[in-house]
C-alpha atoms as a PDB file:
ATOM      1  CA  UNK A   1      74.664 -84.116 185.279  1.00  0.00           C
ATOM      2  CA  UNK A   2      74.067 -87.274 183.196  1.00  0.00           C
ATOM      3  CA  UNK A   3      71.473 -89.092 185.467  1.00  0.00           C
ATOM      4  CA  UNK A   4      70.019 -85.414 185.944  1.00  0.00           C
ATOM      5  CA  UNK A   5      69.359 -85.212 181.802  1.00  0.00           C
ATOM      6  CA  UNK A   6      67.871 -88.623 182.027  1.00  0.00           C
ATOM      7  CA  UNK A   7      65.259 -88.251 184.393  1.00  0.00           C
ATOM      8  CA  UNK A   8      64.094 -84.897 182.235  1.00  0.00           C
ATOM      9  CA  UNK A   9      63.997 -86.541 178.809  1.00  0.00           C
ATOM     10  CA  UNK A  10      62.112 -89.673 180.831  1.00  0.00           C
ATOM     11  CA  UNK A  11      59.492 -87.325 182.330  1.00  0.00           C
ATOM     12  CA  UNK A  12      59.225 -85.276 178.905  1.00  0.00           C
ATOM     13  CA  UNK A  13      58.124 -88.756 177.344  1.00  0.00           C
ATOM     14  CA  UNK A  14      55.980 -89.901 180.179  1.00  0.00           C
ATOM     15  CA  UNK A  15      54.575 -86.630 179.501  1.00  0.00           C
ATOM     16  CA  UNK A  16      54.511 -86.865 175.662  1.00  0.00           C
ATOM     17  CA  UNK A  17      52.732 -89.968 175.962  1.00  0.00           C
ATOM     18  CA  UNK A  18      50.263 -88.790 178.105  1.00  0.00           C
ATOM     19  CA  UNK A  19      48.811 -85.872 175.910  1.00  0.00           C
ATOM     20  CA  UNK A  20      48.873 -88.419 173.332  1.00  0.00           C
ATOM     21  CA  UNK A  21      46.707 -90.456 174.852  1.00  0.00           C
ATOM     22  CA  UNK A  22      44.089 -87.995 175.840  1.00  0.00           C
ATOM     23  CA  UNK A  23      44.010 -87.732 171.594  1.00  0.00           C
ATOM     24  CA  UNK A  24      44.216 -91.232 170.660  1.00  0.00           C
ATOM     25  CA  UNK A  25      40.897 -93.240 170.666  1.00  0.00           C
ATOM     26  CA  UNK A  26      40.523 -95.547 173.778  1.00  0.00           C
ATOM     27  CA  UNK A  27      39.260 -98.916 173.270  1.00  0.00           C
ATOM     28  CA  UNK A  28      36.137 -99.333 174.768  1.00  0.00           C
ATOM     29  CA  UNK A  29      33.698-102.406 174.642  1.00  0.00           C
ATOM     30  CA  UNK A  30      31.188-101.926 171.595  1.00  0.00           C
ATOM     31  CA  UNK A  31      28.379-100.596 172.277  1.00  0.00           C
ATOM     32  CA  UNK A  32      25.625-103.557 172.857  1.00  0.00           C
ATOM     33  CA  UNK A  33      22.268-103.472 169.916  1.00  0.00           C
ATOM     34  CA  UNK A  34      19.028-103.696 170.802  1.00  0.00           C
ATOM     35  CA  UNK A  35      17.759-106.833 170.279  1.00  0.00           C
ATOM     36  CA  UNK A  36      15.382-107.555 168.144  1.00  0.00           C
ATOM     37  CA  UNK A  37      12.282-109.902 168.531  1.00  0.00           C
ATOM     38  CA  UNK A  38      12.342-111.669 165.624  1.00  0.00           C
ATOM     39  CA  UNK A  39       8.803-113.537 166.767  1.00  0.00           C
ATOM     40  CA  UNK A  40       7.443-109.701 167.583  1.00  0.00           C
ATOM     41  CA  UNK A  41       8.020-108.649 163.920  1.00  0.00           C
ATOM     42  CA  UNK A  42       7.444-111.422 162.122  1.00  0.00           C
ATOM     43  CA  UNK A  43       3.811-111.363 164.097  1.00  0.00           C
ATOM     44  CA  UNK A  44       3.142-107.744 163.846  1.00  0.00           C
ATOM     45  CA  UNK A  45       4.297-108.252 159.774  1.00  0.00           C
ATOM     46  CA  UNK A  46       1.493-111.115 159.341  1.00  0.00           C
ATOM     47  CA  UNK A  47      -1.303-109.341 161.331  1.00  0.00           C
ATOM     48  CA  UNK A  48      -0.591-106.318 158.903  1.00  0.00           C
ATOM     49  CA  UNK A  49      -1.045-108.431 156.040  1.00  0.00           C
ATOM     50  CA  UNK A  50      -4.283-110.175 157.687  1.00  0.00           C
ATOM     51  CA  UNK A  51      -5.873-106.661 158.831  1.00  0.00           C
ATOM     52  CA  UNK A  52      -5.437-105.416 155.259  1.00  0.00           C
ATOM     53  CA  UNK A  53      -7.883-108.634 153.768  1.00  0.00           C
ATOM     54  CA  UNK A  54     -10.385-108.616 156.681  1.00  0.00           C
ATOM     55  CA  UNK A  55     -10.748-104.728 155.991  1.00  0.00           C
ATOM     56  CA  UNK A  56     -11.052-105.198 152.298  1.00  0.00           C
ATOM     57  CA  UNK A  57     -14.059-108.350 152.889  1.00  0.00           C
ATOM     58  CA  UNK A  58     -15.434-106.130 155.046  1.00  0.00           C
ATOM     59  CA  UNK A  59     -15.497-102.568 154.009  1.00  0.00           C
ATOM     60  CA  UNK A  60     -17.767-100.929 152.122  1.00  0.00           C
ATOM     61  CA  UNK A  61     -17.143-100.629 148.462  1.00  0.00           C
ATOM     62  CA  UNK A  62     -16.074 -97.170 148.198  1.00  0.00           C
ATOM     63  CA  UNK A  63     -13.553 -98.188 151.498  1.00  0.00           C
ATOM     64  CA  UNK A  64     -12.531-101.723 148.943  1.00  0.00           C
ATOM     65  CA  UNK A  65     -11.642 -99.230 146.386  1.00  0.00           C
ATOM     66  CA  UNK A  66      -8.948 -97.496 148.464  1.00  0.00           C
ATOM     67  CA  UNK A  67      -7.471-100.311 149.674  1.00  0.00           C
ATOM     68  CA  UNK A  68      -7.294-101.568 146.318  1.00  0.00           C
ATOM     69  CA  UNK A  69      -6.360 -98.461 144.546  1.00  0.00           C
ATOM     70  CA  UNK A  70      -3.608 -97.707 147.226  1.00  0.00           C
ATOM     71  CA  UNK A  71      -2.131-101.519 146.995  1.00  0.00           C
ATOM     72  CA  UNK A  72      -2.112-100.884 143.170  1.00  0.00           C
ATOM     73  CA  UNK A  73       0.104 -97.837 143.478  1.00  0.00           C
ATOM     74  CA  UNK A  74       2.660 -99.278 145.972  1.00  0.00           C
ATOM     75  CA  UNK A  75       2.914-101.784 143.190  1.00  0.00           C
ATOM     76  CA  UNK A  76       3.249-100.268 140.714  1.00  0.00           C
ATOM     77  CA  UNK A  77       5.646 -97.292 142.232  1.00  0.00           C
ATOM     78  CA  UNK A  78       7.822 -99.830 143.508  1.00  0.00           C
ATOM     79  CA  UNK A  79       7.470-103.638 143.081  1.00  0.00           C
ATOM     80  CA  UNK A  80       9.292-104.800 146.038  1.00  0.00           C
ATOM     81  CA  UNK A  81       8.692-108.220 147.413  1.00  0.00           C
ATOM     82  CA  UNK A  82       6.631-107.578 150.099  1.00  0.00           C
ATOM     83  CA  UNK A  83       4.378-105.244 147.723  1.00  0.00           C
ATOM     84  CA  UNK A  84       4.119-107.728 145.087  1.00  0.00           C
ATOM     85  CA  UNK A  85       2.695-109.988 147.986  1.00  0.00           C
ATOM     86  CA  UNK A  86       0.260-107.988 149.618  1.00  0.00           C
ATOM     87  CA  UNK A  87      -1.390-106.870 146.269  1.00  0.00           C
ATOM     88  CA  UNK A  88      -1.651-110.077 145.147  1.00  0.00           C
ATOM     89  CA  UNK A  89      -3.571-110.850 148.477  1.00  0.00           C
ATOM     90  CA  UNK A  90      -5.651-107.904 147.992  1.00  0.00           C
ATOM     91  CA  UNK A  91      -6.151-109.003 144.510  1.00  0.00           C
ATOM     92  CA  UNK A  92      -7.233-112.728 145.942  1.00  0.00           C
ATOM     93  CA  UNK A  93      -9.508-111.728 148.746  1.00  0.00           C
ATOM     94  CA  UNK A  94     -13.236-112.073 147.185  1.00  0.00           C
ATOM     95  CA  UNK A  95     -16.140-109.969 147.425  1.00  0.00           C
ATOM     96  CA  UNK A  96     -14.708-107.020 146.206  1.00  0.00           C
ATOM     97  CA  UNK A  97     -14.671-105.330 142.260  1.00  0.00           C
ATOM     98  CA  UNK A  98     -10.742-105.809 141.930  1.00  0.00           C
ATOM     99  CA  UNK A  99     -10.947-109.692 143.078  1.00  0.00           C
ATOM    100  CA  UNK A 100      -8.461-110.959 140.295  1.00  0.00           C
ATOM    101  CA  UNK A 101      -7.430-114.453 141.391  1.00  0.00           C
ATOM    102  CA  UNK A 102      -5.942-115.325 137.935  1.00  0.00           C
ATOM    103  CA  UNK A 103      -3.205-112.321 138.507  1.00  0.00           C
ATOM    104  CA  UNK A 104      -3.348-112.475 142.218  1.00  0.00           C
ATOM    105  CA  UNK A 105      -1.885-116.695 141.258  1.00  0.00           C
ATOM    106  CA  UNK A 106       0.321-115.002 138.760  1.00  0.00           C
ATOM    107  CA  UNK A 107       1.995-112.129 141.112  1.00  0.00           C
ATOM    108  CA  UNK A 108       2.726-114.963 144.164  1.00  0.00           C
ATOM    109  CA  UNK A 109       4.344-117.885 142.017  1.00  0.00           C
ATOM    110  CA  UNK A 110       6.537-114.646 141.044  1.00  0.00           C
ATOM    111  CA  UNK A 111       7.261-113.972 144.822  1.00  0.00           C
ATOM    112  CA  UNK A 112       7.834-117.448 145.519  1.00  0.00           C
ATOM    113  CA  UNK A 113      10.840-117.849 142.735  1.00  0.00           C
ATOM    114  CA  UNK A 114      12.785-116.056 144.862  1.00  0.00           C
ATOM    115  CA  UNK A 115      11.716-116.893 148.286  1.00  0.00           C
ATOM    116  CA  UNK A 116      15.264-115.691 150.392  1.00  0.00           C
ATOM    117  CA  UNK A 117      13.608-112.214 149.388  1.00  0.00           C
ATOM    118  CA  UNK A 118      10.883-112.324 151.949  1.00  0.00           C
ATOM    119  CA  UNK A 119      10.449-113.133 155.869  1.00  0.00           C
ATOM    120  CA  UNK A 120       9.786-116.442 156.699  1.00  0.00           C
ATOM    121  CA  UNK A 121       6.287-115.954 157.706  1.00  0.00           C
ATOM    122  CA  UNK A 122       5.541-114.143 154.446  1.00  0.00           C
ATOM    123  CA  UNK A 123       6.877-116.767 152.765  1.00  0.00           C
ATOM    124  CA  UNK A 124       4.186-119.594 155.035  1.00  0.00           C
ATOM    125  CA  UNK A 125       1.880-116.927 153.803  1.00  0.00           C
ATOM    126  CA  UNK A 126       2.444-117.140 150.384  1.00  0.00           C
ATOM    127  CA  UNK A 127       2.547-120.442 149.592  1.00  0.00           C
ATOM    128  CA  UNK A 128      -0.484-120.977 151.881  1.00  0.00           C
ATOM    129  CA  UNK A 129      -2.554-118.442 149.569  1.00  0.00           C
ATOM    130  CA  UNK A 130      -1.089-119.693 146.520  1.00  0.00           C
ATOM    131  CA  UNK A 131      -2.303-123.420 146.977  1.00  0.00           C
ATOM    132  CA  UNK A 132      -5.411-121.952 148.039  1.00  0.00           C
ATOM    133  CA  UNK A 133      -6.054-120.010 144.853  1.00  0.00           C
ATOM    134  CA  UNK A 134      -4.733-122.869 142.953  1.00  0.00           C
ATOM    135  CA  UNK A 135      -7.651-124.636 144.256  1.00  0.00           C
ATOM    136  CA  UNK A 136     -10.208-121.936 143.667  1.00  0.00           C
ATOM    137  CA  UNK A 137      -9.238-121.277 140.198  1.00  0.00           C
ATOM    138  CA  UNK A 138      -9.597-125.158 139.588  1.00  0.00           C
ATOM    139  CA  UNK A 139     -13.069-124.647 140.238  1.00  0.00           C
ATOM    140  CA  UNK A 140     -13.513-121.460 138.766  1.00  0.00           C
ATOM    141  CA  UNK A 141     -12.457-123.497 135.675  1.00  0.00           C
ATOM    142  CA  UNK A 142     -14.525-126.525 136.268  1.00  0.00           C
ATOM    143  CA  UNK A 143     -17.755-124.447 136.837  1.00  0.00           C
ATOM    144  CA  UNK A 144     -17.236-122.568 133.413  1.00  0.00           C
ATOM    145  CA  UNK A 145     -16.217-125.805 131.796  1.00  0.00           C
ATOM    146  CA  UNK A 146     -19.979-126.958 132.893  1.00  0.00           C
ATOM    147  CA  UNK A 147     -21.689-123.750 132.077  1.00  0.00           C
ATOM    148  CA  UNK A 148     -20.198-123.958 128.876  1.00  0.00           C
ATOM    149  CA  UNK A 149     -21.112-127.816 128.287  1.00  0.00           C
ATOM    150  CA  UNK A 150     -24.379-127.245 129.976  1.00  0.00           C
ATOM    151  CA  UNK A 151     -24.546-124.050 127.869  1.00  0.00           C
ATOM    152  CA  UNK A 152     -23.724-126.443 124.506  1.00  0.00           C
ATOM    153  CA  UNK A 153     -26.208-129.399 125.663  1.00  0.00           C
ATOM    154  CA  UNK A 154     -28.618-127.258 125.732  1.00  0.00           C
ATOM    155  CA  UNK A 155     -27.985-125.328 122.303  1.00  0.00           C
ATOM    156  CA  UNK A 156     -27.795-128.683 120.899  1.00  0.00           C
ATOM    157  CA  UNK A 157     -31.095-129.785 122.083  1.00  0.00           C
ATOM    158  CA  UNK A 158     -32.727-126.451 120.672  1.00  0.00           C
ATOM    159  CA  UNK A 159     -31.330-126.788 117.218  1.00  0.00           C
ATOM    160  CA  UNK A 160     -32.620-130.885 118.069  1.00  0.00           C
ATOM    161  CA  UNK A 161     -35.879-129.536 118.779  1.00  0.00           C
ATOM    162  CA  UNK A 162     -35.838-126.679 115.335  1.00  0.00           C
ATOM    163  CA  UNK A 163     -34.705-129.086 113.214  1.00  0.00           C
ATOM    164  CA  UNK A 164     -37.347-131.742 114.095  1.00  0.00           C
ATOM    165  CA  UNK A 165     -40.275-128.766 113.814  1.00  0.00           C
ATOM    166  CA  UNK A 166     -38.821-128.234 110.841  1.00  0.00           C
ATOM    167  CA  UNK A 167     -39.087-131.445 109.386  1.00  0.00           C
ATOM    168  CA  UNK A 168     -42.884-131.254 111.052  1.00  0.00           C
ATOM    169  CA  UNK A 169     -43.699-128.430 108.772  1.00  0.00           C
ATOM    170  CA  UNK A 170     -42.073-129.580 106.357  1.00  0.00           C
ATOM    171  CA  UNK A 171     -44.317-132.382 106.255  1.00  0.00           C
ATOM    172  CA  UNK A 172     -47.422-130.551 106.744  1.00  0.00           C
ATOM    173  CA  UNK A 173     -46.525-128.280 104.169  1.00  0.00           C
ATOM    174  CA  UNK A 174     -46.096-131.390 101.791  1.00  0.00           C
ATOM    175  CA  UNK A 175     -49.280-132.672 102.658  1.00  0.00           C
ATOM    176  CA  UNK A 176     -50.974-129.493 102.173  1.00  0.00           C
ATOM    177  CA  UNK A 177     -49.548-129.161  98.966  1.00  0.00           C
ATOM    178  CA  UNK A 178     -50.734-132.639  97.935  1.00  0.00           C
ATOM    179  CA  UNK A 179     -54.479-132.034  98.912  1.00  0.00           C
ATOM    180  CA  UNK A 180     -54.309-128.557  97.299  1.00  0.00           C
ATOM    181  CA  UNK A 181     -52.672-130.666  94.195  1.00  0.00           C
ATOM    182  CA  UNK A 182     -55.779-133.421  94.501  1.00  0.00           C
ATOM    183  CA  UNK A 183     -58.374-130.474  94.891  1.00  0.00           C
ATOM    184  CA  UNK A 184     -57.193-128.954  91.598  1.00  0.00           C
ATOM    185  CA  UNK A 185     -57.028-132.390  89.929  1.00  0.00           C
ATOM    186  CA  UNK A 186     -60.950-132.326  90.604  1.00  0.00           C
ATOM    187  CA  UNK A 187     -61.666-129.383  89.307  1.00  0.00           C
ATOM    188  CA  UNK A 188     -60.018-129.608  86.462  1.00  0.00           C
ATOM    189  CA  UNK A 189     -61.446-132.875  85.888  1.00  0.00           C
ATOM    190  CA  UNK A 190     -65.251-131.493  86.764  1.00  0.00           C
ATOM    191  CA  UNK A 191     -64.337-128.371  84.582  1.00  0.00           C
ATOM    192  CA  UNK A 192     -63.445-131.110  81.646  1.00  0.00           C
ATOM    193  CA  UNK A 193     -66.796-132.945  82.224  1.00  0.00           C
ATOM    194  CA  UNK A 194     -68.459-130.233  81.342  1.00  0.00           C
ATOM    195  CA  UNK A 195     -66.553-128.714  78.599  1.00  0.00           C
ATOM    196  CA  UNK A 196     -67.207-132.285  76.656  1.00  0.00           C
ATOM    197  CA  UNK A 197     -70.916-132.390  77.817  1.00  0.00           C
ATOM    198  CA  UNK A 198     -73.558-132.067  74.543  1.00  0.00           C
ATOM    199  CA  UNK A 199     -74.975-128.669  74.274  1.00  0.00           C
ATOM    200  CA  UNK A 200     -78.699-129.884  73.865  1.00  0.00           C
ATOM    201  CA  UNK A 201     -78.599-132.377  76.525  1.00  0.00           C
ATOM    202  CA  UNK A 202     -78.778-131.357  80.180  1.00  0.00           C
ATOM    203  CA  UNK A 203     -78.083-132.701  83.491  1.00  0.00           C
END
């Protein structure tokens, strides 16, 4: 009777166990990620950034307006890295009316203070643009600095060239003035001839 009740509470388990482990989660090997292609995205990322500039150069201006205009509002709705950096290359590529490079300089040193923010080749990109503009608005600033000395060399040799008429006329006013002076010396001296002159005698 004894072994009997055994092998019935040993098969209830067996059988307990067994419904529990049709509940009970299995452990099964993780399910594997898809890999990513880091080179893939970083490319596709850069010739996004690229398309955007050769667009803007060569679009037409109402075309350079929407790219601008739409760069401008993803800025300004939300400044994320990657934002900040492709307005300020939309803001550095020339021949457009937004070309800003003072700003565009401005928006990618901000970029580049925290550089873990961005991908590694927008970082390349970055810096690459920044020392670019840092050399464009060097001679931005040396061609106004010689417009503006040119610009002063040549007021200077204007007011040269006033002042010395001046003095010209001056001068010819001064000798006009001294002939007029000598003329009227003369005639009064003529008209005092013949003021003294003896009524009976004449000339």
């Amino acid at each position: 009777m004894r072994p009997r009740l055994t092998i019935v509470l040993v098969a209830n388990a067996a059988a307990l166990l067994l419904g529990c482990a049709g509940v009970l989660p299995v452990n099964r090997p993780p399910k594997e990620l898809p890999s990513i292609d880091r080179n893939s995205t970083e490319t596709t990322v850069i010739a996004s950034y690229l398309d955007t500039c050769l667009r803007l150069a060569r679009g037409t201006p109402a075309e350079q307006a929407e790219i601008l205009a739409t760069a401008n509002n993803d800025y300004s709705a939300a400044p994320t890295p990657s934002r900040v950096l492709r307005y300020a290359m939309v803001l550095s590529t020339p021949g457009h009316a937004g070309f800003d490079p003072v700003v565009a300089q401005r928006l990618l040193h901000e970029v580049l203070a925290s550089p873990e923010t961005l991908l590694p080749v927008e970082r390349a990109l970055a810096f690459l643009r920044q020392q670019s503009l840092q050399a464009d608005v060097r001679r931005l600033q040396t061609g106004a600095e010689r417009t503006a000395n040119d610009r002063i060399a040549q007021l200077t040799r204007r007011l040269t060239t006033e002042s010395e008429e001046n003095n010209r006329l001056k001068k010819a006013l001064a000798d006009a003035q001294a002939k007029l002076d000598a003329i009227a010396n003369i005639e009064r001296s003529s008209n005092n001839g013949r003021a003294t002159q003896p009524e009976g005698r004449k000339p």
